[in-house]
Protein backbone atom coordinates (compact mmCIF):
# COMPACT_ATOMS: atom_id res chain seq x y z
CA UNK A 1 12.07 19.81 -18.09
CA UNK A 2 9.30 19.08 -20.76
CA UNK A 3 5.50 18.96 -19.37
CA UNK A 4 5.98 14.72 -19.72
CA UNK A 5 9.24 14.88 -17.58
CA UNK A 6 6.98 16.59 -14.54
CA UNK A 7 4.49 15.05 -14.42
CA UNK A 8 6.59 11.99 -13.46
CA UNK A 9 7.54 13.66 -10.74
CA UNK A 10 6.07 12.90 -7.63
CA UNK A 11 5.75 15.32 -4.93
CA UNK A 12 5.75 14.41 -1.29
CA UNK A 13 5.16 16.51 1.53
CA UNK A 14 5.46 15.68 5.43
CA UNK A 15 4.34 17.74 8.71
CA UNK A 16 3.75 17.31 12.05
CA UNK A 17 4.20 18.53 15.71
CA UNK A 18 7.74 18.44 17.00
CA UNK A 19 8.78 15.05 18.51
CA UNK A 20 5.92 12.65 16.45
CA UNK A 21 9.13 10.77 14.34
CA UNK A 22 8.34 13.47 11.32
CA UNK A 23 11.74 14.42 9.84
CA UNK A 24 12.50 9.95 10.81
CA UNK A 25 10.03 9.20 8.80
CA UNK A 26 11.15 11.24 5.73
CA UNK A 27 14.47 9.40 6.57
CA UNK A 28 13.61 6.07 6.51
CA UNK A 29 11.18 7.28 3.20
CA UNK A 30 14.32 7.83 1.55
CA UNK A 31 16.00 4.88 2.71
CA UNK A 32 12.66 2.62 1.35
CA UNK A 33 12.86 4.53 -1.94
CA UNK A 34 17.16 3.79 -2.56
CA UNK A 35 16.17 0.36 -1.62
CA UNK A 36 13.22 -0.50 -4.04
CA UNK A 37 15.71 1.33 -7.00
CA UNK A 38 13.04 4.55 -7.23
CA UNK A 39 15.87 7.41 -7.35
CA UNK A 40 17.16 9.95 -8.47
CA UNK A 41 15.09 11.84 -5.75
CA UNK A 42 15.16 15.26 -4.37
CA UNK A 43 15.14 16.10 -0.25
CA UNK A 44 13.78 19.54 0.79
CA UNK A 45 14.70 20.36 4.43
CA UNK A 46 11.58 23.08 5.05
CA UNK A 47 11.75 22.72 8.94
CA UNK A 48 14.02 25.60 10.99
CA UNK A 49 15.30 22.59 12.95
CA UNK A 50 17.02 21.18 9.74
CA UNK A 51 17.31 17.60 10.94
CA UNK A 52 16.72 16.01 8.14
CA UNK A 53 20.60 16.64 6.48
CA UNK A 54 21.81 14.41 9.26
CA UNK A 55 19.31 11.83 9.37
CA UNK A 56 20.18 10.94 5.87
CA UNK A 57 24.15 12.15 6.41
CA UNK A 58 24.41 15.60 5.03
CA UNK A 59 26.08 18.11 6.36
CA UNK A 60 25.57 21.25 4.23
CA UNK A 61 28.55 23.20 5.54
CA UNK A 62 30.83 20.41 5.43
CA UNK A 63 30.24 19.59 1.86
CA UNK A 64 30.63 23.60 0.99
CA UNK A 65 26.77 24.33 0.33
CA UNK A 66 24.52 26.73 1.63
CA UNK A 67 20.55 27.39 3.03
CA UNK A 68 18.33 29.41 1.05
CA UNK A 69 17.99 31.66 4.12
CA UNK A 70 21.87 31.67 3.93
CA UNK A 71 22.26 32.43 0.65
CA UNK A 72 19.60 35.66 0.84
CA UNK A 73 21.26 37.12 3.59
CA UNK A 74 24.48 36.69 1.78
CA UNK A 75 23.16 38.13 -1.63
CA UNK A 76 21.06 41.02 -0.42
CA UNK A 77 22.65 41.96 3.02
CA UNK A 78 26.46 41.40 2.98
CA UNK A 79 26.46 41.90 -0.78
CA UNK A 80 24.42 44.68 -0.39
CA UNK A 81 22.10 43.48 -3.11
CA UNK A 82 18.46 45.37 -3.99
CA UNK A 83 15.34 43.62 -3.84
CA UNK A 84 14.00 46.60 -6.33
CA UNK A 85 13.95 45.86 -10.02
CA UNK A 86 14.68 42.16 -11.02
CA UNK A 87 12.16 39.95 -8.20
CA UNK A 88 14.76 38.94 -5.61
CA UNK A 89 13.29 34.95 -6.20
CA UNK A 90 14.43 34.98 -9.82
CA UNK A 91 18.19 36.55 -8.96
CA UNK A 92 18.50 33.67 -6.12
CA UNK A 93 17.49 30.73 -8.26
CA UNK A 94 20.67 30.07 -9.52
CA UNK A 95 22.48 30.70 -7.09
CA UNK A 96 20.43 28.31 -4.73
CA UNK A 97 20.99 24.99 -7.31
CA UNK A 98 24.66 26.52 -7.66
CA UNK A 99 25.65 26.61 -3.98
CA UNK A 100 22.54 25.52 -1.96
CA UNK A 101 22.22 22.04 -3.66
CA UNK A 102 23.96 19.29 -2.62
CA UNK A 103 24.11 16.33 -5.07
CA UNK A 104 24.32 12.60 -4.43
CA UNK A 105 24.20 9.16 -6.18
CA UNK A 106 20.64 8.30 -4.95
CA UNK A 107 19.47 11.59 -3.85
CA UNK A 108 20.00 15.28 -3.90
CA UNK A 109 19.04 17.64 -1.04
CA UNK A 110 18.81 21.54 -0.27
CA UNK A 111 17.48 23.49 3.13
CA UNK A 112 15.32 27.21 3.78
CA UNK A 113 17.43 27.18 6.85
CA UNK A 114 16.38 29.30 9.98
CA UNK A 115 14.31 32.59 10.11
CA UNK A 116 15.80 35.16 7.80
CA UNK A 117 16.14 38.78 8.51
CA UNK A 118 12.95 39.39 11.35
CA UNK A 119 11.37 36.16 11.31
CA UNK A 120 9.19 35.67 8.00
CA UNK A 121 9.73 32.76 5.74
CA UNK A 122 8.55 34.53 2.92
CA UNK A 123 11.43 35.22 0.95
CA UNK A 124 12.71 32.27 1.51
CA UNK A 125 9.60 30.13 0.71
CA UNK A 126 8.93 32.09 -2.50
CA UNK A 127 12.52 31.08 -3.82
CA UNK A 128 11.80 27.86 -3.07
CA UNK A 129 8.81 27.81 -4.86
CA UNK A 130 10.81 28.95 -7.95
CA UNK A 131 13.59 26.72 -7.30
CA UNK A 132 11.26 23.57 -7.12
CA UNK A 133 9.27 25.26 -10.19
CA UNK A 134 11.98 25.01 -12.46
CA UNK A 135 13.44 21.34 -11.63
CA UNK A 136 15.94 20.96 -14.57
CA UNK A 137 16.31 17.47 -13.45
CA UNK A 138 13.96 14.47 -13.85
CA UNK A 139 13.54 13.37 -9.84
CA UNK A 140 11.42 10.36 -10.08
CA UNK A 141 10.51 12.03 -6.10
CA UNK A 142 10.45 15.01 -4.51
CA UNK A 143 10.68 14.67 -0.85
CA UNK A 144 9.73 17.51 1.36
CA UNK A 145 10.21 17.78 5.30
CA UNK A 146 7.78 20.25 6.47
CA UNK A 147 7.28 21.52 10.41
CA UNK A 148 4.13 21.90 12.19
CA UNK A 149 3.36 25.68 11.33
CA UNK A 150 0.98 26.18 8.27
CA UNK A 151 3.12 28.95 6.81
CA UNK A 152 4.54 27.38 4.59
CA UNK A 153 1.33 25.53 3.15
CA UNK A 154 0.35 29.06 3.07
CA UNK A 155 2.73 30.09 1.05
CA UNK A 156 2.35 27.29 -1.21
CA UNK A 157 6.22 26.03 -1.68
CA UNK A 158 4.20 24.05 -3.91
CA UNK A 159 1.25 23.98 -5.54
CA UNK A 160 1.02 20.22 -6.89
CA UNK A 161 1.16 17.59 -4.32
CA UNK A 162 0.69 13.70 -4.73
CA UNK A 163 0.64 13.05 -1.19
CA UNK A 164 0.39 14.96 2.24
CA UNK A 165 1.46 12.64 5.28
CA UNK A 166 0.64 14.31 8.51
CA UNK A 167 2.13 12.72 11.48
CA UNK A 168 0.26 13.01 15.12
CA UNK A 169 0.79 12.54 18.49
CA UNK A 170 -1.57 11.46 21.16
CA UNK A 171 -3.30 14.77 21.88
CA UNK A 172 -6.07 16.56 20.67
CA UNK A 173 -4.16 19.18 19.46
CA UNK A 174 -2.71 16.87 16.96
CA UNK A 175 -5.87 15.82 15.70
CA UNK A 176 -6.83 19.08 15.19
CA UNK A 177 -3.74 20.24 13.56
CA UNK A 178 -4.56 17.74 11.21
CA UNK A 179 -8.10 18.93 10.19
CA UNK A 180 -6.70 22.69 10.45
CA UNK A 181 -3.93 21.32 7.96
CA UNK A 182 -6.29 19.64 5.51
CA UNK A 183 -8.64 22.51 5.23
CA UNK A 184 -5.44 25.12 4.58
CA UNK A 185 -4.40 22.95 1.90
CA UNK A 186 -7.93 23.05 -0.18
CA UNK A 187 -8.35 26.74 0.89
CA UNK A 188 -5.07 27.67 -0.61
CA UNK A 189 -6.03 25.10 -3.28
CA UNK A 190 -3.01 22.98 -3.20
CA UNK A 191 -3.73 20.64 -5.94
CA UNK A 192 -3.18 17.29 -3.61
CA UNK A 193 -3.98 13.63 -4.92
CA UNK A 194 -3.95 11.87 -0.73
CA UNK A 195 -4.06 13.23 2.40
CA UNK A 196 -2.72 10.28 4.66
CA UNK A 197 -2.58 10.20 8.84
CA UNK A 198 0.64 8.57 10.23
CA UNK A 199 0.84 7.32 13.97
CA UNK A 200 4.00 8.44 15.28
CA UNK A 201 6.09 5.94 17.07
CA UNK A 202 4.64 6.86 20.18
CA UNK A 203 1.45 7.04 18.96
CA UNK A 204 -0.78 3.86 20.61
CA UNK A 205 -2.17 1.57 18.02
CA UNK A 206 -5.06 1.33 20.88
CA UNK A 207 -6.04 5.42 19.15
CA UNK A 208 -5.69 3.93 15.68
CA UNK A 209 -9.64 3.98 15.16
CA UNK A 210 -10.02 7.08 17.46
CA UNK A 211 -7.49 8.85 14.76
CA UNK A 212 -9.60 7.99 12.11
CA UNK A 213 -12.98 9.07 13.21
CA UNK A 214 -11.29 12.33 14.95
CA UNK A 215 -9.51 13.46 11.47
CA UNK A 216 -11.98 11.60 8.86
CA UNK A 217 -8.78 10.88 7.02
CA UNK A 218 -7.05 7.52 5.87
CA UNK A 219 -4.65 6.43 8.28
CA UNK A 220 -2.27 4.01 6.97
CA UNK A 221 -0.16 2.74 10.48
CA UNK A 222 2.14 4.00 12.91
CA UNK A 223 5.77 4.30 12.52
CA UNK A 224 7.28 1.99 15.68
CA UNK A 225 9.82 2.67 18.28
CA UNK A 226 12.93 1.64 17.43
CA UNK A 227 15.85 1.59 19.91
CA UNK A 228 18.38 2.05 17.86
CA UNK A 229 16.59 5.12 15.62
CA UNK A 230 17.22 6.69 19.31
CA UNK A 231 20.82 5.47 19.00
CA UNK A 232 21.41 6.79 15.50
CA UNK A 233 19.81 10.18 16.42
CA UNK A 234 21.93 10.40 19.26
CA UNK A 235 25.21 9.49 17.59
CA UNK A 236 24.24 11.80 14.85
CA UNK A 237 24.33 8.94 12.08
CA UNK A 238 22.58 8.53 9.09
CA UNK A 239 19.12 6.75 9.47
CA UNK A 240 20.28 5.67 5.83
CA UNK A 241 22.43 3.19 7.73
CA UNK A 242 19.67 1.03 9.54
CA UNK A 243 19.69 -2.67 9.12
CA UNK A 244 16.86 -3.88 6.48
CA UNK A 245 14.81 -5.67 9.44
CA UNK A 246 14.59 -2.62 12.09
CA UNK A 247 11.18 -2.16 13.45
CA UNK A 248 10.92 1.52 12.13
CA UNK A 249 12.13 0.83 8.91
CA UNK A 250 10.02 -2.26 8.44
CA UNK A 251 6.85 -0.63 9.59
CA UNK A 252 7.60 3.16 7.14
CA UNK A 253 8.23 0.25 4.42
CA UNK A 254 4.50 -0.99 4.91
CA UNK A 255 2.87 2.41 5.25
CA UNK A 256 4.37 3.22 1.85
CA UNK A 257 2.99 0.02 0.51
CA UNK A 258 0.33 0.58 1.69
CA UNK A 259 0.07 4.70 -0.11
CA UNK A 260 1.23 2.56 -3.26
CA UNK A 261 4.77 2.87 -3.49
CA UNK A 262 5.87 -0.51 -4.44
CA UNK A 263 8.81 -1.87 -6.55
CA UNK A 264 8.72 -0.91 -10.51
C-alpha cells in the first residue's frame, strides 16, 4: 500500500466496560457504513469475549479461519516453532491474513482471540500491530472492537487513530475509565485526531451534561435501547440484519453524523 493509499484509511477504535452496548455499537457502525456505500472495511475483534463475529454474522470456525491467539499456539506450541531468530510477529503475519482473515463483499474481519499461553496479550497484540501495519488492501475503514482493559492501548495495536469512541455506563467508574483512557492514549502517544464519549443504551440522557463536565470530552449521544438488538443478541443473529428505522440503529446513524461520517 503506497503512503497515499493509507492515509485514506481511517482508523476507528471502540472501548468500554462490559455491558455499555460496545461491541453493538461497532455492529450497527458497520451496518451505517455498508449502508451509506463507505466499504471495503476491515473489523478487528480485540475483545477476549469475541462478540463482535456474530453481531455482524461471522463465525470464524465455521468459515475455516483462525484467531491470532489460535494461530500462535498452533505455530509455536503444537508445531513446535522457536520464537529465537526470525521475531515471532514477522513469521505469523502471513499466516494470520492467510488463515486468520476472513473476507467479505462489504467487509473483512479477523480476531486476537482469548489469552494465549499464561495470560499476556503481548504476542498477540504485537502481531496485530504488524498485521494492521502492513494492510495490502485499501480499507476505506478500519474498525476496531476494543474491551475495557488499557492493555492493549498500551501496547499500541496501533499507533494512528482518527477516532477513539469510549462508551460509559452510569457509574463513576466509567467516567473515570474514560479520563484514565484518554490520558494512556497521549502518554503512549497514540497519534489520535477525536476522542468522542458515547452514552450506552442504558445510559440516561438526564447524565448527558454530567458526562460532559465529568470527562471534559465531546459527547456526541447515546446509543438507545432497542428490543429487538436484545432479540438479535439472543438468537445469535447478525445486527447487520436490523430494519433501517430501529431505534439503535437510527440513533448510532446520528452519532456518526454527528463525528462526520456522512454519505460521499
Amino acid at each position: 500500500m503506497t503512503e497515499e493509499m493509507r492515509d485514506n484509511v481511517k482508523t476507528l477504535v471502540t472501548m468500554g466496560r462490559g455491558g455499555t452496548g460496545k461491541t453493538s455499537f461497532v455492529a450497527l457502525m458497520t451496518k451505517y457504513f455498508i449502508e451509506i456505500g463507505s466499504t471495503p472495511m476491515l473489523l478487528v475483534d480485540v475483545d477476549p469475549d469475541q462478540n463482535l463475529g456474530e453481531m455482524v454474522g461471522i463465525d470464524l470456525e465455521e468459515v475455516g479461519k483462525k484467531s491470532i491467539s489460535d494461530l500462535l499456539v498452533k505455530t509455536f506450541l503444537k508445531e513446535g516453532g522457536t520464537t529465537v531468530g526470525v521475531p515471532p510477529t514477522e513469521r505469523i503475519e502471513s499466516k494470520i491474513w492467510e488463515k486468520g482473515l476472513y473476507e467479505g463483499d462489504y467487509f473483512d474481519f479477523m480476531a486476537v482471540g482469548t489469552k494465549w499461553i499464561e495470560g499476556c496479550y503481548c504476542l498477540p497484540d504485537s502481531a496485530l500491530k504488524g498485521a494492521l501495519g502492513s494492510l495490502t488492501r485499501n480499507y476505506r475503514y478500519v474498525l476496531i472492537d476494543s474491551p475495557a482493559g488499557l492493555e492493549h492501548l498500551n501496547r499500541k495495536i496501533s499507533t494512528r487513530v482518527d477516532d477513539i469512541f469510549d462508551v460509559i455506563d452510569p457509574s463513576k467508574k466509567s467516567f473515570d475509565h474514560v479520563k484514565r483512557a484518554y490520558r494512556v492514549a497521549r502518554e503512549v502517544k497514540i497519534d489520535f485526531k477525536n476522542f468522542y464519549v458515547i452514552g450506552g443504551f442504558r445510559f440516561p440522557e438526564r447524565l448527558e451534561n454530567q458526562a460532559r463536565k465529568a470527562t471534559q470530552l465531546e459527547y456526541l449521544g447515546k446509543i438507545a435501547y432497542d428490543e429487538k438488538v436484545e432479540e438479535y443478541i439472543l438468537s445469535g443473529k447478525s445486527l447487520l440484519g436490523l430494519s433501517s428505522d430501529s431505534p439503535a440503529y437510527i440513533s448510532v446513524k446520528k452519532i456518526m453524523e454527528k463525528a462526520g461520517y456522512t454519505k460521499g
